[in-house]
C-alpha atoms as a PDB file:
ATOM      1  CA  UNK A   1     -83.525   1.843  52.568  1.00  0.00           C
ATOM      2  CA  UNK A   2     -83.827   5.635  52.727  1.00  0.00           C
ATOM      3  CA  UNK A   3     -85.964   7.106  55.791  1.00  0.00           C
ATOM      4  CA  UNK A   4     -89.123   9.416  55.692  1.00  0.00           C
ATOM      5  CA  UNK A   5     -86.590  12.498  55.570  1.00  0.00           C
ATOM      6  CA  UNK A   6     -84.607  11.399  52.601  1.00  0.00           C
ATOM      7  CA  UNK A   7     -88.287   9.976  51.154  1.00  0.00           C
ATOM      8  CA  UNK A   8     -89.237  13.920  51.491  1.00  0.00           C
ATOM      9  CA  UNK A   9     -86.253  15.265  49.827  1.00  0.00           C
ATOM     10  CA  UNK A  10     -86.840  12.762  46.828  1.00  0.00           C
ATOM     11  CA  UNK A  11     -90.797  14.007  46.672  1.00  0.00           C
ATOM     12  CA  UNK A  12     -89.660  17.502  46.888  1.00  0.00           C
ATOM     13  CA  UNK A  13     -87.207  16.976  43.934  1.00  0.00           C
ATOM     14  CA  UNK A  14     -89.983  14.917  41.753  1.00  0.00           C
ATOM     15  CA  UNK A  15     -92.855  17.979  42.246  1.00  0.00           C
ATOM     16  CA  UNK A  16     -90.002  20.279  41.148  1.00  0.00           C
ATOM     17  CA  UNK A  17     -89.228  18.499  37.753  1.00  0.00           C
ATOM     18  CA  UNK A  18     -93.385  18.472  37.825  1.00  0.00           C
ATOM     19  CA  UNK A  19     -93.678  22.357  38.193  1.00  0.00           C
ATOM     20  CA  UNK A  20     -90.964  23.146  35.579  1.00  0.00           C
ATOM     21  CA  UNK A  21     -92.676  20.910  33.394  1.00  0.00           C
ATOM     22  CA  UNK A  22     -96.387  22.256  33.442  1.00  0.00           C
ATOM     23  CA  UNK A  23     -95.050  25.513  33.854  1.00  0.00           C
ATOM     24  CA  UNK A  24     -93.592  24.414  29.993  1.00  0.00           C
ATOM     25  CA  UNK A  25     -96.702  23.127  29.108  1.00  0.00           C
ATOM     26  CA  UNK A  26     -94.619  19.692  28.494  1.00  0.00           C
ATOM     27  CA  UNK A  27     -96.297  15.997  28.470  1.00  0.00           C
ATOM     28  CA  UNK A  28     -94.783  14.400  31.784  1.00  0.00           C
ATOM     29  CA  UNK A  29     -95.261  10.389  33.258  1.00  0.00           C
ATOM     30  CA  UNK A  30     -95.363  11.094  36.896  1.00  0.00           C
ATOM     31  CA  UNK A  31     -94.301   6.897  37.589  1.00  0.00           C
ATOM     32  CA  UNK A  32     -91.090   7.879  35.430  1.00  0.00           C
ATOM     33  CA  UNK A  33     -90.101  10.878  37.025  1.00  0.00           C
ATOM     34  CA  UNK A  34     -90.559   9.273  40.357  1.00  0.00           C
ATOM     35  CA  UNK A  35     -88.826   5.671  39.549  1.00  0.00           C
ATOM     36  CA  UNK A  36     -85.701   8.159  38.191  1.00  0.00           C
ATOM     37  CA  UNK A  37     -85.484   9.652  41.933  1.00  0.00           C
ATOM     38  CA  UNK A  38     -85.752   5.990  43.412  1.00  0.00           C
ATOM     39  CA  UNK A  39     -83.762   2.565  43.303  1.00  0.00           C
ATOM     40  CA  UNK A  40     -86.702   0.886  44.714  1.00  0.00           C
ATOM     41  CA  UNK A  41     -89.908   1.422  44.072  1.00  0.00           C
ATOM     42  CA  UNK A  42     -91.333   3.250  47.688  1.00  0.00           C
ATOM     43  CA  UNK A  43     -95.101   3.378  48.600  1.00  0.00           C
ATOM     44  CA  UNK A  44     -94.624   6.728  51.058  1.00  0.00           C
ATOM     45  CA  UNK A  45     -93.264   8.444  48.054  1.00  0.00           C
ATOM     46  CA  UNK A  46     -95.475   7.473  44.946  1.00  0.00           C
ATOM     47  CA  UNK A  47     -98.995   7.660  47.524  1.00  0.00           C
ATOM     48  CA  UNK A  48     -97.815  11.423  48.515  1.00  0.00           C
ATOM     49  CA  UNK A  49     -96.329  12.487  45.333  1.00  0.00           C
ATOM     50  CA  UNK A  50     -99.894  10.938  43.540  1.00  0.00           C
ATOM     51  CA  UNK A  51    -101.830  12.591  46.734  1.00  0.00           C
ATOM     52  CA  UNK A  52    -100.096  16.144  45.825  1.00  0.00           C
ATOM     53  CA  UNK A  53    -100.945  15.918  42.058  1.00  0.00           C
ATOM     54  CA  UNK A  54    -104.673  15.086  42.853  1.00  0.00           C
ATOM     55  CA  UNK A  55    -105.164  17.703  45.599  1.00  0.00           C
ATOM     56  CA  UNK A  56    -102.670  20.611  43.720  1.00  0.00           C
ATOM     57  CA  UNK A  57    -105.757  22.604  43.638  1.00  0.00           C
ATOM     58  CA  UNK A  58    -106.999  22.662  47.149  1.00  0.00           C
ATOM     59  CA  UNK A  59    -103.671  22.750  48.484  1.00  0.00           C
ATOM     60  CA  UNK A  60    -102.829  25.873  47.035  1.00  0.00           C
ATOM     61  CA  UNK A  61    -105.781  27.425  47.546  1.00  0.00           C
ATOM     62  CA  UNK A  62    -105.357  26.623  51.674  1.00  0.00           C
ATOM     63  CA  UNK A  63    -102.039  27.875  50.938  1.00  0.00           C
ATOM     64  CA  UNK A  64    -103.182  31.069  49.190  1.00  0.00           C
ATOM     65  CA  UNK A  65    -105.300  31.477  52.453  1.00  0.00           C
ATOM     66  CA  UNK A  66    -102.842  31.399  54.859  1.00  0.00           C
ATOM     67  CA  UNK A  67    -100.441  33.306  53.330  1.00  0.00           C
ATOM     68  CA  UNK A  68    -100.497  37.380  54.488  1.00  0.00           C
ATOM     69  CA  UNK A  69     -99.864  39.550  51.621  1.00  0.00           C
ATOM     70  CA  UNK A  70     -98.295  36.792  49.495  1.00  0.00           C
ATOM     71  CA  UNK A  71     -99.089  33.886  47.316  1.00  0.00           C
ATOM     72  CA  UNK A  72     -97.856  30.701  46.829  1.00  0.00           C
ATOM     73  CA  UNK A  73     -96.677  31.528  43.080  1.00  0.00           C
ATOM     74  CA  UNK A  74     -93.926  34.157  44.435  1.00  0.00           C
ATOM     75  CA  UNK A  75     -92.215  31.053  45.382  1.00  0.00           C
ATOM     76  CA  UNK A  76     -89.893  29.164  43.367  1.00  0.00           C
ATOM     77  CA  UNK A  77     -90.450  25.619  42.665  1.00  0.00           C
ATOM     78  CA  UNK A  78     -88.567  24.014  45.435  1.00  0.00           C
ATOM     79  CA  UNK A  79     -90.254  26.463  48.103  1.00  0.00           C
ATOM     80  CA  UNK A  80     -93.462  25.453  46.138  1.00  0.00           C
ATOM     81  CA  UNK A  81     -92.749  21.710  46.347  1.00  0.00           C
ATOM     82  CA  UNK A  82     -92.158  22.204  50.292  1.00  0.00           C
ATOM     83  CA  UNK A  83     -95.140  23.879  51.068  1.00  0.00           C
ATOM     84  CA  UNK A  84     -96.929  21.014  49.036  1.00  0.00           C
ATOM     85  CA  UNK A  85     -95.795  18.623  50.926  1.00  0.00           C
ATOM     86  CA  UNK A  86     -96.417  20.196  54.580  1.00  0.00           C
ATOM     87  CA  UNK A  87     -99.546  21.024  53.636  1.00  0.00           C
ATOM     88  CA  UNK A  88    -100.164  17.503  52.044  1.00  0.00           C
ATOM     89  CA  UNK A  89     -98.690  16.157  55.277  1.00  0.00           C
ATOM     90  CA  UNK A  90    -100.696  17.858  57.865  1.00  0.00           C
ATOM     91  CA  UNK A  91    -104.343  17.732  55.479  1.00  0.00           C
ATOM     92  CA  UNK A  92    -104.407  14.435  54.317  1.00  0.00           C
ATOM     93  CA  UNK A  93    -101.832  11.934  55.752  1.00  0.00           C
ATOM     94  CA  UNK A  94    -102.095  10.404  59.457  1.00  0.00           C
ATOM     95  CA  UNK A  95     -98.520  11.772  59.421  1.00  0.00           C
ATOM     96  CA  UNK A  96     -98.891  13.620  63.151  1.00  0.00           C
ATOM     97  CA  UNK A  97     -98.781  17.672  63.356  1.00  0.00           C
ATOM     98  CA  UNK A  98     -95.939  18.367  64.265  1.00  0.00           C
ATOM     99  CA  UNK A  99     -93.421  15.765  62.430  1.00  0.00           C
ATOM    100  CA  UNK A 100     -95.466  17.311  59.159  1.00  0.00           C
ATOM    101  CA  UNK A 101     -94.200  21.121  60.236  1.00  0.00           C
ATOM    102  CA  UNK A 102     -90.904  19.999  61.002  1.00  0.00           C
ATOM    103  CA  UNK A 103     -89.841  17.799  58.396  1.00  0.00           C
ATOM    104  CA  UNK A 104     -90.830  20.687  55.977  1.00  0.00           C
ATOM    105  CA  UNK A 105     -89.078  23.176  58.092  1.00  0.00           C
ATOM    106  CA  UNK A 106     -86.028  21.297  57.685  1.00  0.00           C
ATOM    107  CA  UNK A 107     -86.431  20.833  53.919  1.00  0.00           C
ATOM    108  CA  UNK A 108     -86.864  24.561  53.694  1.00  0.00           C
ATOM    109  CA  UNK A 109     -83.359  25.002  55.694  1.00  0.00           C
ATOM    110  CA  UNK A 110     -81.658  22.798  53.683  1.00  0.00           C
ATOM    111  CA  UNK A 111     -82.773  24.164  50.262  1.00  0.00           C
ATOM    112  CA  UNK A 112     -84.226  27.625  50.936  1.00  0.00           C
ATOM    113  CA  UNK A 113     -82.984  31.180  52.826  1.00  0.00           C
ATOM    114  CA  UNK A 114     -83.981  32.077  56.219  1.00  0.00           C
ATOM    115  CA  UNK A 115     -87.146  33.894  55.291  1.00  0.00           C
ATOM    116  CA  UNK A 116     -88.659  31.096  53.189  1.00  0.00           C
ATOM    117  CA  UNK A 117     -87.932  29.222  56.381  1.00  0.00           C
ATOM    118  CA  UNK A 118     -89.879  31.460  58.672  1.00  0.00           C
ATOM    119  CA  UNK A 119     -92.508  31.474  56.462  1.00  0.00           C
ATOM    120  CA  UNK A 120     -93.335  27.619  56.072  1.00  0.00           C
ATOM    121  CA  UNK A 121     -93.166  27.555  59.856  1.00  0.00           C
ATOM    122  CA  UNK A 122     -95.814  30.288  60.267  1.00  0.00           C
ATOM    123  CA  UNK A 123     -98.100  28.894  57.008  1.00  0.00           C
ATOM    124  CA  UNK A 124     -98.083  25.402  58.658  1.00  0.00           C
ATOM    125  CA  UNK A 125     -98.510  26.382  62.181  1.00  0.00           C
ATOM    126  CA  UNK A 126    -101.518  28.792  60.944  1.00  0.00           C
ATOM    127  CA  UNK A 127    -102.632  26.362  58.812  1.00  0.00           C
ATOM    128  CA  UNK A 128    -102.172  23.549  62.083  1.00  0.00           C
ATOM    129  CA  UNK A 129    -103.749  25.876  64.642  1.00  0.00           C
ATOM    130  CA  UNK A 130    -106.743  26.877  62.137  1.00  0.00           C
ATOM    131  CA  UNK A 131    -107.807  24.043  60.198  1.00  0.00           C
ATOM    132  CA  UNK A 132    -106.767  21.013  62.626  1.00  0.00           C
ATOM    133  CA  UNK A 133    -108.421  22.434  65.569  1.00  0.00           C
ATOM    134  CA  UNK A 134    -111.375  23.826  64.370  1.00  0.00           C
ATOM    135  CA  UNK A 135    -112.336  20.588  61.754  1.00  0.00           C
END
């Protein structure tokens, strides 16, 4: 059984095979993509995954907003995928504040340079302190 870190990694990898493939304009089956990433079938991973699809558009806008003097499509698909999930995390999952920022922080490390890293700290934490706080 793989824990919520390893789940992450495996969400981050399916929304990247999902941006390459509307960025292609290509057909995809989200369930197939996902059940290639997983042995066993794993609710965490196929309600955020489903959740990121269905909220793409709000989540990139909040993204959009956060972001000073960038956007979220300078980013390459893994950064992308990241952000998607913080931002999934901390919006719409009872996933508490701070496990959301760091659990995306350490994605970042693992699969982006230092300054992507910085940034998905600051987006989330503005994003945290902003929207959280303030309803």
């Amino acid at each position: 059984m793989k824990n919520r870190s390893e789940l992450r990694e495996i969400i981050m990898k399916v929304l990247y095979q999902v941006f390459i493939l509307k960025s292609a304009n290509l057909d995809y089956d989200l369930d197939e993509i996902i059940h290639e990433q997983l042995e066993v079938e794993n609710d965490f991973v196929i309600t955020v995954t489903n959740g990121i699809i269905n909220k793409y558009s709000d989540i990139i806008k909040l993204a959009n907003k956060y972001l000073i003097d960038w956007s979220i499509d300078r980013f390459n698909y893994v950064d992308q995928a990241i952000i998607c999930i913080g931002i999934f995390e901390l919006k719409y999952t009872d996933t508490p504040s701070i496990v959301a920022i760091n659990e995306a922080v350490e994605l970042a490390k693992k699969y982006s340079d230092d300054s992507v890293v910085k940034i998905v700290n600051a987006l989330l934490d503005n994003i945290y302190h902003s929207e959280e706080n303030n309803g």
